[in-house]
N, C-alpha and C. Protein backbone atom coordinates (compact mmCIF):
# COMPACT_ATOMS: atom_id res chain seq x y z
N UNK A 1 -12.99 -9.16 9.45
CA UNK A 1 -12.52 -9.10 8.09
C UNK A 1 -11.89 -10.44 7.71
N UNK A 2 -12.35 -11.06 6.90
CA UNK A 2 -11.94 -12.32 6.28
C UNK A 2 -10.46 -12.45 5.91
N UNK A 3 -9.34 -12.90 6.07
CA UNK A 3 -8.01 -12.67 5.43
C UNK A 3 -7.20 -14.00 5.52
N UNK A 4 -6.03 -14.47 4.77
CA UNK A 4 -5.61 -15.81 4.96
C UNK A 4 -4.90 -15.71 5.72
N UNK A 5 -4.46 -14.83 6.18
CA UNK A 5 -3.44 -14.56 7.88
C UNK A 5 -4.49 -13.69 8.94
N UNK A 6 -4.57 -13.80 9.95
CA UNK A 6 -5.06 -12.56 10.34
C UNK A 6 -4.70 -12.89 12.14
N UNK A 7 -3.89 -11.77 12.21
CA UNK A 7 -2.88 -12.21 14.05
C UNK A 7 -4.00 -11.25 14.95
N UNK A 8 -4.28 -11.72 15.77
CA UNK A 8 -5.05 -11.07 16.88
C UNK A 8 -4.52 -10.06 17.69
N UNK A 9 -4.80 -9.06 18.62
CA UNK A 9 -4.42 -7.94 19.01
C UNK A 9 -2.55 -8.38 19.19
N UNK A 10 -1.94 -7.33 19.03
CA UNK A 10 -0.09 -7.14 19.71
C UNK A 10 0.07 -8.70 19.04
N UNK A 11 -0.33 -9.21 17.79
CA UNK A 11 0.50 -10.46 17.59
C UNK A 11 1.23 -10.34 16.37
N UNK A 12 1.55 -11.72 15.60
CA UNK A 12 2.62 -11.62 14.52
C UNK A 12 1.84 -12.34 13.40
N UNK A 13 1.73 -12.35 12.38
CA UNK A 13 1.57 -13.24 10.85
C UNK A 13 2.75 -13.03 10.05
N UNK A 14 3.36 -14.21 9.61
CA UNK A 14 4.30 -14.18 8.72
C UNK A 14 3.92 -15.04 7.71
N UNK A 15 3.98 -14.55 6.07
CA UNK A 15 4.29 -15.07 4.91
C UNK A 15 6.17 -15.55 4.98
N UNK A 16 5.76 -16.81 5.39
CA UNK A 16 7.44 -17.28 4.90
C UNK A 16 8.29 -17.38 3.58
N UNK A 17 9.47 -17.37 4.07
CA UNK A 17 10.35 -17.50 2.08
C UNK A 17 9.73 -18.32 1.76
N UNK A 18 9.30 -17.98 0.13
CA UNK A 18 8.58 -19.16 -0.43
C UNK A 18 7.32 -19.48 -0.35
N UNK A 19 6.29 -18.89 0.83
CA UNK A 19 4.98 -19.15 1.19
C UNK A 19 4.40 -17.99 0.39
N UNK A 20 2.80 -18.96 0.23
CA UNK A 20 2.19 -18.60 -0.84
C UNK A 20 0.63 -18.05 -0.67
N UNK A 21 0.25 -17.13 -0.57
CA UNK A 21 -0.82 -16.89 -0.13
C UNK A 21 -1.68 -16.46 -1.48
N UNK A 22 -3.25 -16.97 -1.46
CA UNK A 22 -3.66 -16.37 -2.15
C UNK A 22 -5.18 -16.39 -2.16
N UNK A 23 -6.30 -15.32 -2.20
CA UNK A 23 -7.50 -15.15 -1.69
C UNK A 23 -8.82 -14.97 -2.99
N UNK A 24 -9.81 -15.13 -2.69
CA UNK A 24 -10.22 -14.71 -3.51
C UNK A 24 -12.10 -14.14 -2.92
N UNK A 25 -12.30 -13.04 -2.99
CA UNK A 25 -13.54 -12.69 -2.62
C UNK A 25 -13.92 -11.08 -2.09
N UNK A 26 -14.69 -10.19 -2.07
CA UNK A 26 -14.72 -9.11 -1.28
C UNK A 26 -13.88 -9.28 -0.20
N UNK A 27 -13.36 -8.27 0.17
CA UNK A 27 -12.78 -7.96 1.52
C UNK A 27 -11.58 -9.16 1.69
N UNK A 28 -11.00 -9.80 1.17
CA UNK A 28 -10.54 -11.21 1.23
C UNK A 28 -8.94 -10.69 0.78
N UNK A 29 -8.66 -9.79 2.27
CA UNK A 29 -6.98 -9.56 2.42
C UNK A 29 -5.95 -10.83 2.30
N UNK A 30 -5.13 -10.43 1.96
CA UNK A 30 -3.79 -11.65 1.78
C UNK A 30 -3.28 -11.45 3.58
N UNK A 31 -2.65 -10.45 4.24
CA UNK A 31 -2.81 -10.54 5.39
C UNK A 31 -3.32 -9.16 5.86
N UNK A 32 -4.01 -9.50 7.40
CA UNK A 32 -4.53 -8.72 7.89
C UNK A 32 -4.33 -8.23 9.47
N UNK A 33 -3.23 -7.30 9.71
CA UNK A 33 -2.63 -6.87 10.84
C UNK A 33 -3.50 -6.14 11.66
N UNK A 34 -4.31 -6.34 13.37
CA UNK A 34 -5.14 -5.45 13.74
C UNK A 34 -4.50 -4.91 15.24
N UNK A 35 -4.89 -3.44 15.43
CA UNK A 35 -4.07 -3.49 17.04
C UNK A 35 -2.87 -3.82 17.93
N UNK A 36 -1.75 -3.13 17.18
CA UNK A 36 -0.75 -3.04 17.57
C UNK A 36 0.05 -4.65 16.99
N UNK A 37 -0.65 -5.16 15.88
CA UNK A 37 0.47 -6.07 15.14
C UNK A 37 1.19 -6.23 14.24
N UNK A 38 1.86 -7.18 13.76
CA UNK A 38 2.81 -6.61 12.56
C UNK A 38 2.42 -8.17 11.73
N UNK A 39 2.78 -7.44 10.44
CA UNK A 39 2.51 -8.36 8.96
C UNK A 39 3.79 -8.47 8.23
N UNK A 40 3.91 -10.03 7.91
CA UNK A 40 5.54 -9.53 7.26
C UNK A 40 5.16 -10.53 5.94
N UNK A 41 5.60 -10.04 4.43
CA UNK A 41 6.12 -10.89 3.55
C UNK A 41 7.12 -10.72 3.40
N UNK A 42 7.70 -12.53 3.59
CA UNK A 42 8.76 -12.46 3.59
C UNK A 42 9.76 -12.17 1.85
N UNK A 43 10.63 -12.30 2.08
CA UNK A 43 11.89 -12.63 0.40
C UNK A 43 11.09 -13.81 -0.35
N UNK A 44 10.71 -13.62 -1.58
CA UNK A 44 10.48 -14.81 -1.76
C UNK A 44 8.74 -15.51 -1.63
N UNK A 45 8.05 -14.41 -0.62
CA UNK A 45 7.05 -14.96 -0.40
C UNK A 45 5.79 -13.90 -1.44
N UNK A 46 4.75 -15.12 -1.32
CA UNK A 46 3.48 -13.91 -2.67
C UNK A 46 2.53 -13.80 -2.17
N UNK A 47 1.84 -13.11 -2.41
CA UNK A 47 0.48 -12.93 -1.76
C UNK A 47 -0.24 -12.31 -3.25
N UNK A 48 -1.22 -12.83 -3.19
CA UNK A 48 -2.41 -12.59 -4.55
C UNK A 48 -3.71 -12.73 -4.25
N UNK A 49 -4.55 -11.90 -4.34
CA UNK A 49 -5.37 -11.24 -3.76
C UNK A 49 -7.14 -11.07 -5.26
N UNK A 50 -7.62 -11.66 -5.26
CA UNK A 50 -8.89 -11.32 -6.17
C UNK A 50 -10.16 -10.75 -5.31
N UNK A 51 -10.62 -10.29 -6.17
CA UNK A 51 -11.74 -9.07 -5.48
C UNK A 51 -11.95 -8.02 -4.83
N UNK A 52 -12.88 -7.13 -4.80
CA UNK A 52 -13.36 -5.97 -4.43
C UNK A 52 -12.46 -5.47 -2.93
N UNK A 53 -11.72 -4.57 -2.95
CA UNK A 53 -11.45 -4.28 -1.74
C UNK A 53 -10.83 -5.80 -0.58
N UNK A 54 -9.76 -6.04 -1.59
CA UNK A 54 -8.78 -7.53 -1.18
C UNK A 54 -7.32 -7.12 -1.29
N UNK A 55 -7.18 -6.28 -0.41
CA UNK A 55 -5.80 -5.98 0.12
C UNK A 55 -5.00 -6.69 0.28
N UNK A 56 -3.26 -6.86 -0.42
CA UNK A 56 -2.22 -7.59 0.13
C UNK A 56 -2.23 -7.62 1.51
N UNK A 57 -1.58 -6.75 2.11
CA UNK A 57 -1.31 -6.52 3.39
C UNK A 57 -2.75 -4.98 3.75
N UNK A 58 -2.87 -5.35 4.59
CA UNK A 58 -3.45 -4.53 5.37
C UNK A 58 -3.33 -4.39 7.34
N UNK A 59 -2.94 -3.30 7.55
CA UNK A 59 -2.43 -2.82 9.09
C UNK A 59 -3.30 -1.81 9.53
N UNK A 60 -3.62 -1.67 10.64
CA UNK A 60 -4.52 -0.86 11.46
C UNK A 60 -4.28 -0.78 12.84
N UNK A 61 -4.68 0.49 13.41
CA UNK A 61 -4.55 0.50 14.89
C UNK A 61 -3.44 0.50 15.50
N UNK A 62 -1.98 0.57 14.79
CA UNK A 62 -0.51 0.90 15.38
C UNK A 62 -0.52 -0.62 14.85
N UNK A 63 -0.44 -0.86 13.83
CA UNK A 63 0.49 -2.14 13.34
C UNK A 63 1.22 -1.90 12.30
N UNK A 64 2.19 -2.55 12.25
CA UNK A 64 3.78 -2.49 11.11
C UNK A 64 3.34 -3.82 9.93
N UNK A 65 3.15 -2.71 9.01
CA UNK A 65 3.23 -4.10 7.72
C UNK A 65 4.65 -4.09 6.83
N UNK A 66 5.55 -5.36 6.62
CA UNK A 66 6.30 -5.11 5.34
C UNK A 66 6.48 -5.80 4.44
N UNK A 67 7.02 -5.26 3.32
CA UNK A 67 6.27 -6.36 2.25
C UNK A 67 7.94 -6.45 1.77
N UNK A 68 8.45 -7.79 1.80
CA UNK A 68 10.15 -7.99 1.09
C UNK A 68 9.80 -8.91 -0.37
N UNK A 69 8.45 -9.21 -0.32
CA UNK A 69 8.26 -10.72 -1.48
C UNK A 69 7.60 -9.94 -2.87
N UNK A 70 6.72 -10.75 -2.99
CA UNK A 70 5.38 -10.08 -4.08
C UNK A 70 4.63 -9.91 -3.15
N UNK A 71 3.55 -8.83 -3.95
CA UNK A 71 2.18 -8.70 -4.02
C UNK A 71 1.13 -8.32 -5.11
N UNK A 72 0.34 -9.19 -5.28
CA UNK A 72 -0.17 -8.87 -6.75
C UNK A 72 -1.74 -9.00 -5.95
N UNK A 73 -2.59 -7.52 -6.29
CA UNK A 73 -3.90 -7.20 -6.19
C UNK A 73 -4.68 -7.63 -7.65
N UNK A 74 -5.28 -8.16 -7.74
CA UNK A 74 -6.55 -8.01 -8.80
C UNK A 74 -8.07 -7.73 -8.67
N UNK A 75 -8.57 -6.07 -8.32
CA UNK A 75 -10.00 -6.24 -7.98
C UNK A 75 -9.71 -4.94 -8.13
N UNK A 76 -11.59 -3.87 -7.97
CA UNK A 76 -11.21 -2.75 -7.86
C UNK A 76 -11.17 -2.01 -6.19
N UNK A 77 -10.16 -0.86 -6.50
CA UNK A 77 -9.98 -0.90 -4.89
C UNK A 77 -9.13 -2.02 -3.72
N UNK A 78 -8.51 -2.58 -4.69
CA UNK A 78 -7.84 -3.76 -4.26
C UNK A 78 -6.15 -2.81 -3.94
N UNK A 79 -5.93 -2.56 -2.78
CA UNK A 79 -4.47 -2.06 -3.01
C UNK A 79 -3.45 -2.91 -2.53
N UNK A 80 -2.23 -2.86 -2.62
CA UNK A 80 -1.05 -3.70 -2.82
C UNK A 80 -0.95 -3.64 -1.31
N UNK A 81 -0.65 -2.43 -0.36
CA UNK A 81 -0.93 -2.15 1.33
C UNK A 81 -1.28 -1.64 1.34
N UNK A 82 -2.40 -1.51 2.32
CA UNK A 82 -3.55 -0.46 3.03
C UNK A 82 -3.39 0.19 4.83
N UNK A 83 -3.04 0.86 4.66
CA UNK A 83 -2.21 1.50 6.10
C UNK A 83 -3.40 2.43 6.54
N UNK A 84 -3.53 2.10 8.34
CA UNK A 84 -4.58 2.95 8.80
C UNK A 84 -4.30 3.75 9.99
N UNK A 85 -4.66 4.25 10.92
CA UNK A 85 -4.68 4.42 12.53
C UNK A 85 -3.83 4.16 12.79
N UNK A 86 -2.14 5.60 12.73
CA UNK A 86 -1.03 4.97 13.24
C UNK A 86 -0.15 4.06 13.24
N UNK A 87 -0.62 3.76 12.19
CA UNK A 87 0.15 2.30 11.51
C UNK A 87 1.42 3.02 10.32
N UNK A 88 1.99 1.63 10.05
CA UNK A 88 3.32 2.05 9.08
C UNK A 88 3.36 0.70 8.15
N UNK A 89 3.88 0.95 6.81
CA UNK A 89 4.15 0.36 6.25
C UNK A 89 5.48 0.56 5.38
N UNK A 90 6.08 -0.71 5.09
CA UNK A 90 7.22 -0.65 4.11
C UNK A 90 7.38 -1.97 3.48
N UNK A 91 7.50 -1.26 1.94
CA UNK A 91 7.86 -1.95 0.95
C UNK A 91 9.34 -1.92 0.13
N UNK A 92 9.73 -3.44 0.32
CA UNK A 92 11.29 -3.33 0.12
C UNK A 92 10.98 -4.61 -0.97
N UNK A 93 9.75 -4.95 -1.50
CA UNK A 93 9.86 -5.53 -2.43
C UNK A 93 8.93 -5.22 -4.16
N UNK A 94 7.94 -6.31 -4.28
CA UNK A 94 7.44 -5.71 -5.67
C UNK A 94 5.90 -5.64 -5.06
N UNK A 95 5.00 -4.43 -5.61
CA UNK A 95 4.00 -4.32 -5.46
C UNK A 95 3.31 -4.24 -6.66
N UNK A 96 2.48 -5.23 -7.52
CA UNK A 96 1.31 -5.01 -8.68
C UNK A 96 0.11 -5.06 -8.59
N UNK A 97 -0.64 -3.77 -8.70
CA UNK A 97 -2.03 -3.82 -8.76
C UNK A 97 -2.91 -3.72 -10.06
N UNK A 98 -3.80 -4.63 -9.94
CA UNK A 98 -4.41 -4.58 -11.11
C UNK A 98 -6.27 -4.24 -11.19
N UNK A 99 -6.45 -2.90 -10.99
CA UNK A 99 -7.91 -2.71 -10.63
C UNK A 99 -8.44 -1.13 -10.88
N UNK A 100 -9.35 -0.64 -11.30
CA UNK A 100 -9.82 0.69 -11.16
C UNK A 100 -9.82 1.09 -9.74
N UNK A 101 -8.78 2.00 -9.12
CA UNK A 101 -8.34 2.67 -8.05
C UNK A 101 -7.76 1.85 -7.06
N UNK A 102 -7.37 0.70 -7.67
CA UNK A 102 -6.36 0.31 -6.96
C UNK A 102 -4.86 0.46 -6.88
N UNK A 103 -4.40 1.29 -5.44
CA UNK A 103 -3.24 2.14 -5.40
C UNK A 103 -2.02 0.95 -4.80
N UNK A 104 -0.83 1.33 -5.35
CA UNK A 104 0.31 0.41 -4.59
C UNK A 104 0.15 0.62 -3.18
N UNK A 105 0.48 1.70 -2.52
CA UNK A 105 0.48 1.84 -1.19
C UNK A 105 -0.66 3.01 -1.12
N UNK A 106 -1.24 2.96 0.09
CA UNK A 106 -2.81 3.77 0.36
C UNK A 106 -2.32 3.79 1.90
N UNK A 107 -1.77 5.31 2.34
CA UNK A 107 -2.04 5.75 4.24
C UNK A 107 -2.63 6.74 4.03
N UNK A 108 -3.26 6.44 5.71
CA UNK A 108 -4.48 7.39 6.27
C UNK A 108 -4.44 7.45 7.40
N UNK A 109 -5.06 8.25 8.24
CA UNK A 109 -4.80 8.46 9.49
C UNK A 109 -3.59 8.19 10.64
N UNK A 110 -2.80 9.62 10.55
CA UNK A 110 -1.68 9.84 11.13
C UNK A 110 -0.73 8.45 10.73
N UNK A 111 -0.56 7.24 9.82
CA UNK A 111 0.32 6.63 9.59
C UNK A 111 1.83 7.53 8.18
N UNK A 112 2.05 5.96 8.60
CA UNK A 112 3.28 6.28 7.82
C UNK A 112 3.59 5.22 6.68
N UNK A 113 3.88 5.25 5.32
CA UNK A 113 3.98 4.51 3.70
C UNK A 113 5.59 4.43 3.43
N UNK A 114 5.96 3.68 3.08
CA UNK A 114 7.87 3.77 3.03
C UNK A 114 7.92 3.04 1.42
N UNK A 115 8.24 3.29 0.39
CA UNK A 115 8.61 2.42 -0.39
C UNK A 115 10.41 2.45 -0.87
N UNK A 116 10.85 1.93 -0.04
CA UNK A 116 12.52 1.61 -0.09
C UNK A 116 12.89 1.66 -1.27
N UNK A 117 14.47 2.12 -0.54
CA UNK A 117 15.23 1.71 -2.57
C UNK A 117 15.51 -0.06 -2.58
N UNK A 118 15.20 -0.29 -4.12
CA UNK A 118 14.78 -1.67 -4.55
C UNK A 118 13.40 -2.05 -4.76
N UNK A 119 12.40 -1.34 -3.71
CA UNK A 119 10.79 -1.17 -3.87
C UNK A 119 10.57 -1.43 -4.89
N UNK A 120 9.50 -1.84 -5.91
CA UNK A 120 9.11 -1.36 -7.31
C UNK A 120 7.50 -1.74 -6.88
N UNK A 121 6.54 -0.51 -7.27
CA UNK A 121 5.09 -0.63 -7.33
C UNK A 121 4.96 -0.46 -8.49
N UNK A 122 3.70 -0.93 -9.24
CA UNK A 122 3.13 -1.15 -10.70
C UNK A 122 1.85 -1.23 -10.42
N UNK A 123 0.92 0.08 -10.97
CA UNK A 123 -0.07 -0.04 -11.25
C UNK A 123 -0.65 -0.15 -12.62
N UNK A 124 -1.93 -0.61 -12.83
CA UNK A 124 -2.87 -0.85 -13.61
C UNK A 124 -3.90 -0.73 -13.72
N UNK A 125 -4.77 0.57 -14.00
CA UNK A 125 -6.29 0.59 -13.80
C UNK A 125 -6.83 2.06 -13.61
N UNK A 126 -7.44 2.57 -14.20
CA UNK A 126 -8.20 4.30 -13.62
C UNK A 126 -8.13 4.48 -12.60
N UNK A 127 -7.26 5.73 -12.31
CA UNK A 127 -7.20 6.23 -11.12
C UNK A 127 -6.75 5.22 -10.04
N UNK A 128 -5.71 4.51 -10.53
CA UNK A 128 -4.90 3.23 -9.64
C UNK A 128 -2.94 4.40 -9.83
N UNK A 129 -3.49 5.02 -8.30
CA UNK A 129 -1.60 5.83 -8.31
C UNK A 129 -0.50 4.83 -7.34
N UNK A 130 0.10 4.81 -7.72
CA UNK A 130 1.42 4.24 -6.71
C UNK A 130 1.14 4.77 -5.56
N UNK A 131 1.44 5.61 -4.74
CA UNK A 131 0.99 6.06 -3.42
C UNK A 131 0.24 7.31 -3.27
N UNK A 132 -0.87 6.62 -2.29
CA UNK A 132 -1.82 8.20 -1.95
C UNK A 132 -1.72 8.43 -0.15
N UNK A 133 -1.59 9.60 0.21
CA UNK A 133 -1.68 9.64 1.56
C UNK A 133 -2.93 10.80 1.94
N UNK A 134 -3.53 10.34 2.93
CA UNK A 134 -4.33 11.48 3.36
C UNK A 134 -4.28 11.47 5.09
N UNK A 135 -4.65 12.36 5.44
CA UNK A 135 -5.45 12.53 7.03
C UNK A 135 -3.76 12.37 7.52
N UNK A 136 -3.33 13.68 8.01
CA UNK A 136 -2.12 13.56 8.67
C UNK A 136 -0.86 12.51 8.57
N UNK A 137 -1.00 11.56 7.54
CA UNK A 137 -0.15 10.85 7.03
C UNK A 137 1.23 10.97 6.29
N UNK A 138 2.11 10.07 5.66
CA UNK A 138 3.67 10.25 5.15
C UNK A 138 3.65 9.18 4.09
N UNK A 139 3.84 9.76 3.16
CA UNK A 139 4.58 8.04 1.76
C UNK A 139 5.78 9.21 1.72
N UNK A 140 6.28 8.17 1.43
CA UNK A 140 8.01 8.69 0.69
C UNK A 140 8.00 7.77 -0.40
N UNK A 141 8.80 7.71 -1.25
CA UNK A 141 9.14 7.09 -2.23
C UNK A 141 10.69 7.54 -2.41
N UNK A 142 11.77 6.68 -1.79
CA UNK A 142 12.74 6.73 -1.13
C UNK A 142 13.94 6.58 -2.30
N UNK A 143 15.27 7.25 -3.06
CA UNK A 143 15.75 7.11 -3.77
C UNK A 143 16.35 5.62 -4.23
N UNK A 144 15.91 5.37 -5.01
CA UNK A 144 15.82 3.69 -5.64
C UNK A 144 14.80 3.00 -5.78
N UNK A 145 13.74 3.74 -4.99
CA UNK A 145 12.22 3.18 -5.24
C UNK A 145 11.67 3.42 -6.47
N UNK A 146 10.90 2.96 -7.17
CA UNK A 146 10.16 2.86 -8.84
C UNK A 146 8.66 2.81 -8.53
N UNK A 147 7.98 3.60 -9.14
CA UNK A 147 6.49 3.72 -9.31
C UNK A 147 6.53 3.79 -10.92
N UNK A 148 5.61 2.96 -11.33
CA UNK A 148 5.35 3.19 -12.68
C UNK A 148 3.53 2.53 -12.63
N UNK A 149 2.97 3.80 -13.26
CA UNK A 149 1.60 3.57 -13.25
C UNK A 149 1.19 3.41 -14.40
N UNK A 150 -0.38 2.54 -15.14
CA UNK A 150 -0.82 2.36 -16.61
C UNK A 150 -2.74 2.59 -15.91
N UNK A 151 -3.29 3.50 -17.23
CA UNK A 151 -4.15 3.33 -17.36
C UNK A 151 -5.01 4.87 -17.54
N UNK A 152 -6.07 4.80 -17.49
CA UNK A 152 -6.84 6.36 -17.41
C UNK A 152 -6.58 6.83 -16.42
N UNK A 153 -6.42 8.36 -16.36
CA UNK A 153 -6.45 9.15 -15.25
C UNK A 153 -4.84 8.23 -14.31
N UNK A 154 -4.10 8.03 -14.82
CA UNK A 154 -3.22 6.97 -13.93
C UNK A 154 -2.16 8.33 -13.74
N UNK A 155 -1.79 7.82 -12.73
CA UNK A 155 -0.73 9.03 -11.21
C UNK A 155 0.79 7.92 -10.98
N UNK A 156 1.43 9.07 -11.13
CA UNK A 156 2.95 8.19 -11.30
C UNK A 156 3.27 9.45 -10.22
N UNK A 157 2.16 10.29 -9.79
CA UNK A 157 2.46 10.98 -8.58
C UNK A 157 2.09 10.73 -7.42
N UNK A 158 1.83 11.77 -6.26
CA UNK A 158 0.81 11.61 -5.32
C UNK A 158 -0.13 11.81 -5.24
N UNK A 159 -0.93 11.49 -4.81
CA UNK A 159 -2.86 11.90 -4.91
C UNK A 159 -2.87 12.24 -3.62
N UNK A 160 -3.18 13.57 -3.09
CA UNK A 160 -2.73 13.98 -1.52
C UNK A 160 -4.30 14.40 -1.07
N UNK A 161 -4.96 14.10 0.13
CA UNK A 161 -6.18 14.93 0.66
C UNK A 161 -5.77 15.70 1.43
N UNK A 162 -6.21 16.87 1.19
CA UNK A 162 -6.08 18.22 2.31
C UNK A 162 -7.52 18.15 2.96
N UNK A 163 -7.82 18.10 4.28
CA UNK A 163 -8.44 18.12 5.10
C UNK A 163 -9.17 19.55 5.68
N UNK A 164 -8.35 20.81 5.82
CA UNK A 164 -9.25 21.53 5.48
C UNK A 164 -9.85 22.24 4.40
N UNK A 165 -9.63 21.82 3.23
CA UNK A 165 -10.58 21.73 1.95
C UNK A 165 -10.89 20.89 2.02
N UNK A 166 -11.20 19.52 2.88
CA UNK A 166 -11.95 18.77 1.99
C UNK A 166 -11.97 18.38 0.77
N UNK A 167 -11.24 18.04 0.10
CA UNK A 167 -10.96 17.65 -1.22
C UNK A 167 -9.43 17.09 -1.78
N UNK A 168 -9.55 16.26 -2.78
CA UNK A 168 -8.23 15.54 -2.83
C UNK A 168 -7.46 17.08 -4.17
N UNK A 169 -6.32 16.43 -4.12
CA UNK A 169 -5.35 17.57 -5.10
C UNK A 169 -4.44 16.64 -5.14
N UNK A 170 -3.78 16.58 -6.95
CA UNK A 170 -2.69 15.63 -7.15
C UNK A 170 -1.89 16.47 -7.63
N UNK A 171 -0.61 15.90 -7.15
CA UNK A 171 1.18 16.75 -7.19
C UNK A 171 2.47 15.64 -8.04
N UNK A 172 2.33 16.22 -8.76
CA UNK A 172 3.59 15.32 -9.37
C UNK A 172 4.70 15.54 -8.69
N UNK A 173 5.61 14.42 -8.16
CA UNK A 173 6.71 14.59 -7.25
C UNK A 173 7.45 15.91 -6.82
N UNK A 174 7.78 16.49 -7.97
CA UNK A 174 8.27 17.74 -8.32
C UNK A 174 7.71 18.45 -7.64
N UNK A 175 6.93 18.54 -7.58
CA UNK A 175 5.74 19.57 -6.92
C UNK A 175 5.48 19.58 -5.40
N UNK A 176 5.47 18.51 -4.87
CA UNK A 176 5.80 18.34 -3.60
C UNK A 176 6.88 18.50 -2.61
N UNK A 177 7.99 18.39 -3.59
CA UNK A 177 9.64 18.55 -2.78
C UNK A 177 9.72 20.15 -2.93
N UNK A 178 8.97 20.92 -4.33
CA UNK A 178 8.97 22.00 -4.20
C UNK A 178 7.89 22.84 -3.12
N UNK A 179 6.98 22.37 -3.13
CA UNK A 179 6.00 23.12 -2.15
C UNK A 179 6.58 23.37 -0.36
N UNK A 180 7.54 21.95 -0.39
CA UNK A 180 7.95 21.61 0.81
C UNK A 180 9.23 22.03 1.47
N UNK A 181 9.95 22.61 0.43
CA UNK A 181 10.78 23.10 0.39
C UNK A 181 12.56 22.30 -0.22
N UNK A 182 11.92 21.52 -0.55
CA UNK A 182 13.05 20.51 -0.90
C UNK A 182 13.03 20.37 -2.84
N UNK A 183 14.21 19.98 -3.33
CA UNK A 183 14.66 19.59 -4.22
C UNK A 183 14.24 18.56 -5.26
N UNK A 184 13.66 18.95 -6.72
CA UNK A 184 13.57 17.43 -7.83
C UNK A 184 14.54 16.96 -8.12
């Protein structure tokens, strides 16, 4: 996978304060964490991302992504972090996506999505939600965190897949703390 960082198995990539990343092409991640590594933007640092499926951060295989800087997606399917295989992510800074289904934060398989208080995700685009989780996965959206979504079909909720239906189902926050047993 093409990316302007990309650390090899159990290693590190850091966007430093102030460092500036920015890509442009299919598949053309800002960074790209594989096999037990970790991705960090730092305070201060940006990552900007053009084209099809051009992920800020992207983690896989038990790697830790976090995002403290910017991240600005422009493509479709372009998400702000893309969390896979046991992996985790957290956002303690700003996430903007700008694309038809491009989501702030996107986990899948048994990972974990964090958007901290101070977080702020911003979407832009059809069917572009602040966080979607599927396949045994976790987003929180943590008190002080901000999702604010624009566009058709746009989700300022969760977009959740249930696995044995087979099929996605969306819950406005409310709906989830209630199903779960917890409090709006």
């Amino acid at each position: 996978m093409p990316a302007a960082c990309t650390p090899l198995i159990n290693s590190t990539a850091t966007n430093k304060r102030g460092g500036i990343i920015t890509t442009y092409g299919k598949y053309a991640h800002g960074i790209f964490a594989d096999d037990h590594s970790t991705a960090t933007n730092e305070t201060v640092g940006s990552i900007t991302t053009h084209g099809e499926e051009a992920h800020g951060i992207y983690a896989v295989k038990g790697s830790t992504a976090t995002n403290e800087g910017n991240i600005t997606t422009r493509g479709q399917i372009a998400h702000g972090m893309f969390t896979l295989i046991n992996s985790t992510a957290t956002n303690r800074g700003n996430i903007t996506t700008e694309g038809t289904n491009a989501c702030g934060m996107w986990v899948a398989n048994n990972s974990t999505a964090t958007n901290e208080n101070g977080g702020n995700i911003i979407t832009y685009g059809a069917g572009a939600s602040g966080m979607t989780v599927s396949k045994s996965s976790t987003a929180t959206n943590k008190i002080g965190g901000s999702i604010t979504t624009h566009g058709e079909k746009r989700r300022w909720y969760v977009h959740l897949y249930f696995h044995r239906k087979q099929q996605w189902e969306d819950y406005h926050l409310w709906q989830v703390c209630r199903r779960h047993g917890g409090r709006s």
